[in-house]
N, C-alpha and C. Protein backbone atom coordinates (compact mmCIF):
# COMPACT_ATOMS: atom_id res chain seq x y z
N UNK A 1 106.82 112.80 105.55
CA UNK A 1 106.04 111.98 104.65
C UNK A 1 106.69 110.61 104.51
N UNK A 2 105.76 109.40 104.39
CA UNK A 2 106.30 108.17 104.67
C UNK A 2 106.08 107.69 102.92
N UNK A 3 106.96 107.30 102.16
CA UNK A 3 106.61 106.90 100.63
C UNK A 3 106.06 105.87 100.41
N UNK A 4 105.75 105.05 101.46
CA UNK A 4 105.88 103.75 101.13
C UNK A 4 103.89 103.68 101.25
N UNK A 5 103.50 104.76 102.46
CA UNK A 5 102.37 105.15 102.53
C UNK A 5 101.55 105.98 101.08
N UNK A 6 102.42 107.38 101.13
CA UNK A 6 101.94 108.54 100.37
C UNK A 6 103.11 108.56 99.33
N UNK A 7 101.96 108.25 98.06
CA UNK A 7 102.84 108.39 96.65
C UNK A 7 102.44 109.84 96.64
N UNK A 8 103.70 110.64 95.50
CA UNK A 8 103.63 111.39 95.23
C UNK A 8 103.66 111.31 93.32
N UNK A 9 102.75 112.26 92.90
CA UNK A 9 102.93 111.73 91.30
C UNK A 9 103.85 112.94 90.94
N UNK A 10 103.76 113.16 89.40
CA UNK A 10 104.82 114.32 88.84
C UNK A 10 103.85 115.81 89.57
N UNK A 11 102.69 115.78 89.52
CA UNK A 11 102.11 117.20 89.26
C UNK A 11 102.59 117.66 91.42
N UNK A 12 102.16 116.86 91.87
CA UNK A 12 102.47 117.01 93.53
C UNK A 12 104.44 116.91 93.64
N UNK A 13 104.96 116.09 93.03
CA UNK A 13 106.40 116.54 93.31
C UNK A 13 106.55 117.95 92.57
N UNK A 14 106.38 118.21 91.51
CA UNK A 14 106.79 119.88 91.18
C UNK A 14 106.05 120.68 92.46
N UNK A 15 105.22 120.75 92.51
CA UNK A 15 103.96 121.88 93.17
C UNK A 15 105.15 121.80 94.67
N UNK A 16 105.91 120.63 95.09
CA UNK A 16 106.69 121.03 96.14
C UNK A 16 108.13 121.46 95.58
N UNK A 17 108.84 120.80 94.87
CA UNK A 17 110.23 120.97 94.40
C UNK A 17 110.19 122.49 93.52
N UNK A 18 109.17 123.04 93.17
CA UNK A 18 108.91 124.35 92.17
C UNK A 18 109.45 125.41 93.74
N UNK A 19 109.47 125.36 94.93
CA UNK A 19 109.58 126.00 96.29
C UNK A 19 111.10 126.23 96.64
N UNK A 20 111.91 125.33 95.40
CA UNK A 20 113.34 125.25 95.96
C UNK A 20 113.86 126.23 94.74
N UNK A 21 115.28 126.51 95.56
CA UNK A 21 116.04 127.40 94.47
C UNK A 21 116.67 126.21 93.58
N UNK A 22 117.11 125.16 93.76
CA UNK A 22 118.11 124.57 93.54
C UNK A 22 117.67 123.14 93.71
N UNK A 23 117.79 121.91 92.73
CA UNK A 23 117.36 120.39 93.00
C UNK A 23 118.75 119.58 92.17
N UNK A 24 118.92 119.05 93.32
CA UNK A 24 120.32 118.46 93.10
C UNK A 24 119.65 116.75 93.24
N UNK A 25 120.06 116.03 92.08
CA UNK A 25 119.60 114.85 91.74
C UNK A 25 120.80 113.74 91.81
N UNK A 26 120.26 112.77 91.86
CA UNK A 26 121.58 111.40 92.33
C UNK A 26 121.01 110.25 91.85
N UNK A 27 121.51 109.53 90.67
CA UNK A 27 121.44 108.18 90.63
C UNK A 27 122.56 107.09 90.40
N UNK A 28 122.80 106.69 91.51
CA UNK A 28 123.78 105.74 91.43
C UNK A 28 125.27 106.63 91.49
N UNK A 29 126.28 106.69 90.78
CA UNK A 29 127.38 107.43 90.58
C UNK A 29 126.85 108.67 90.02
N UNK A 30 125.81 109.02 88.98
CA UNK A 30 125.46 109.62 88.46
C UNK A 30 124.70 110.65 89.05
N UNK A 31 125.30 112.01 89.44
CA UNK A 31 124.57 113.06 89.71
C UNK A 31 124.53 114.51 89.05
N UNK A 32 123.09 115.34 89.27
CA UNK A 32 122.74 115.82 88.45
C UNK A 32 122.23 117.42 89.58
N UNK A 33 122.48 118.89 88.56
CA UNK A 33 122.72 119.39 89.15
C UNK A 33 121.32 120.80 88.85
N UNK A 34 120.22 121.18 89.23
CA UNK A 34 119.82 122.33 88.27
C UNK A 34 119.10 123.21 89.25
N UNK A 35 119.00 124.35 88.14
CA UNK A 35 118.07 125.74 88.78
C UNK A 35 116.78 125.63 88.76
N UNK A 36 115.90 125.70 89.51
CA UNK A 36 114.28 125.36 89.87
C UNK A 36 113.83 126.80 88.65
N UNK A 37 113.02 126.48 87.73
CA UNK A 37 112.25 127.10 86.93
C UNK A 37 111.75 126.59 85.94
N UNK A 38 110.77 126.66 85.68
CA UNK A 38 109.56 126.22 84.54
C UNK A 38 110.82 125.65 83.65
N UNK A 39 111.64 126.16 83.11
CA UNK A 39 111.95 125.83 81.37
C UNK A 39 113.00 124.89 82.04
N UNK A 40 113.21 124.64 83.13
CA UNK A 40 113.69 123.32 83.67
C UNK A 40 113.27 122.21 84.17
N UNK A 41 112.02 122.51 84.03
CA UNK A 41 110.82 121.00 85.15
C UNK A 41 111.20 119.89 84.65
N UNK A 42 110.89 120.06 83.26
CA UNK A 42 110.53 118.36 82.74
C UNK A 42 112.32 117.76 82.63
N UNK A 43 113.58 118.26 83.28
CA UNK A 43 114.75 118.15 83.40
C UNK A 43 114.48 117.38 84.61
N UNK A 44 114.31 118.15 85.56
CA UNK A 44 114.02 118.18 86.76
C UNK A 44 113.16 117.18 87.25
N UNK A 45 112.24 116.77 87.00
CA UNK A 45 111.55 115.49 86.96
C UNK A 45 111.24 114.44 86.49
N UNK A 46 112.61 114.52 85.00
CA UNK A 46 112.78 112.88 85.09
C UNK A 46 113.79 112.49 85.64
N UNK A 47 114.96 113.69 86.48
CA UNK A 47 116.18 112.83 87.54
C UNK A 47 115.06 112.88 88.55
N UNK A 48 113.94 113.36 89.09
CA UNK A 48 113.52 112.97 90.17
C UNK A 48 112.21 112.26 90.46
N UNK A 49 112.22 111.95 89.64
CA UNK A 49 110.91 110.58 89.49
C UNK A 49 111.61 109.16 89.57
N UNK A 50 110.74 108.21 90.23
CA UNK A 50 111.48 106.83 90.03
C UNK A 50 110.30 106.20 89.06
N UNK A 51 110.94 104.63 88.20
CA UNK A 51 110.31 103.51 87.58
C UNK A 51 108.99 103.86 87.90
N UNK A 52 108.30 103.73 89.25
CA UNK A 52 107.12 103.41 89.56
C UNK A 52 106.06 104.68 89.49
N UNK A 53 106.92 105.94 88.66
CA UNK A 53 106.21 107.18 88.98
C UNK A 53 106.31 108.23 90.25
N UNK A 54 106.42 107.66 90.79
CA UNK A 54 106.53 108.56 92.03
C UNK A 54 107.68 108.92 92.35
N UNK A 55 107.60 109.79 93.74
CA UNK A 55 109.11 111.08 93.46
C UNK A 55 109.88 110.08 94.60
N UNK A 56 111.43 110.24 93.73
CA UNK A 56 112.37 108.78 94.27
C UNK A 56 112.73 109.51 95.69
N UNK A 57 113.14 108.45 96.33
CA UNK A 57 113.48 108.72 97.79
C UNK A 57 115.10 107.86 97.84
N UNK A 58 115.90 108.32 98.79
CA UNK A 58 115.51 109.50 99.66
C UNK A 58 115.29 110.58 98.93
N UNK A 59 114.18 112.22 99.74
CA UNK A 59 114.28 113.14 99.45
C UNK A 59 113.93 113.82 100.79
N UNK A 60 115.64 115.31 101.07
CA UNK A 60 115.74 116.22 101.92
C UNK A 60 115.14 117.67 101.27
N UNK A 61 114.66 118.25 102.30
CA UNK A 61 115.10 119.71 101.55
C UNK A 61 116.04 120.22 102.91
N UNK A 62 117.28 120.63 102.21
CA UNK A 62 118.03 121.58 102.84
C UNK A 62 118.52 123.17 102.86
N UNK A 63 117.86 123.74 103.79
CA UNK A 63 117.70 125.11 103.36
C UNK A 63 117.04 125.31 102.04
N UNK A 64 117.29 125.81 100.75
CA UNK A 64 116.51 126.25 99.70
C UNK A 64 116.77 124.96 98.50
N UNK A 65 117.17 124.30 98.67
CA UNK A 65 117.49 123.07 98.04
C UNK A 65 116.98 121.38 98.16
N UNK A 66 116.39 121.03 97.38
CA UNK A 66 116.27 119.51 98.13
C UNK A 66 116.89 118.54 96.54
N UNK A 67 117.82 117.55 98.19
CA UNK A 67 118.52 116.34 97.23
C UNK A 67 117.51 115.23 96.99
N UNK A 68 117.59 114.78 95.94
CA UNK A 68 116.88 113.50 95.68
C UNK A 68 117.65 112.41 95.24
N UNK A 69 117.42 111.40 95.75
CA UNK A 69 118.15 109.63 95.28
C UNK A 69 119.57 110.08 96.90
N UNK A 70 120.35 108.91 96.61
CA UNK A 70 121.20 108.77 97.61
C UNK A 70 122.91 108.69 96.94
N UNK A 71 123.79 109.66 97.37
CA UNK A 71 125.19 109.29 96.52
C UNK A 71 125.96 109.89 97.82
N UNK A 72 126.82 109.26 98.05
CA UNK A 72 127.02 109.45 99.37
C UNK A 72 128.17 110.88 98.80
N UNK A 73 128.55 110.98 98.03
CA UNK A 73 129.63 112.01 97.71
C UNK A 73 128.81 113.14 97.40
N UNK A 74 127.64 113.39 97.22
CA UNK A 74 127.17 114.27 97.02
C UNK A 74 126.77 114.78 98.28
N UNK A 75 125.95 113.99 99.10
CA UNK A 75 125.79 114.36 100.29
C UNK A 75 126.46 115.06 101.33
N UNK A 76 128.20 114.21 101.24
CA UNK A 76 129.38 115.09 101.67
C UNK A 76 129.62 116.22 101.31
N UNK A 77 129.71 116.26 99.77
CA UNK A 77 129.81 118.01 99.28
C UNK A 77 128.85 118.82 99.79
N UNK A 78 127.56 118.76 99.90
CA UNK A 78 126.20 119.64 99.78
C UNK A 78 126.55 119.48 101.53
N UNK A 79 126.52 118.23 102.63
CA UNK A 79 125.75 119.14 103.69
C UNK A 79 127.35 119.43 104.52
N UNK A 80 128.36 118.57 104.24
CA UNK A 80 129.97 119.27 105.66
C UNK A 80 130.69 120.09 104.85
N UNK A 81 130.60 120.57 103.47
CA UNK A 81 131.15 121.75 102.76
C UNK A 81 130.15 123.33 102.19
């Protein structure tokens, strides 16, 4: 999916991120760590929403997990450890 093409709003980012065990969030230095389930969404989608509404990029899913935003230390932990 290209973002710049296809916005995604809150109800279409859950309906995909609700698929993961695990959504590991990143803004700036600041990262954020949680378990995919209802009484966690609205957690869950304001680290992964940007300003403009739509779901911030970058976003991977890796294996049962997808990272959102970019921190390069997180990236190191999650994909060469």
């Amino acid at each position: 999916m290209d973002a710049r093409k296809e916005k995604m709003d809150e109800q279409a980012a859950w309906a995909l991120l609700r698929g993961a065990q695990r959504v590991f969030a990143a803004k700036g230095k600041s990262r954020k760590e949680f378990d995919v389930n209802d009484d966690n969404r609205v957690l869950i989608l304001k680290a992964a929403m940007g300003p403009s509404g739509n779901l911030r990029a970058p976003t991977f899913k890796v294996g049962d997990a997808y990272l959102i935003g970019f921190n390069e230390e997180m990236y190191e932990a999650l994909l060469n450890g």
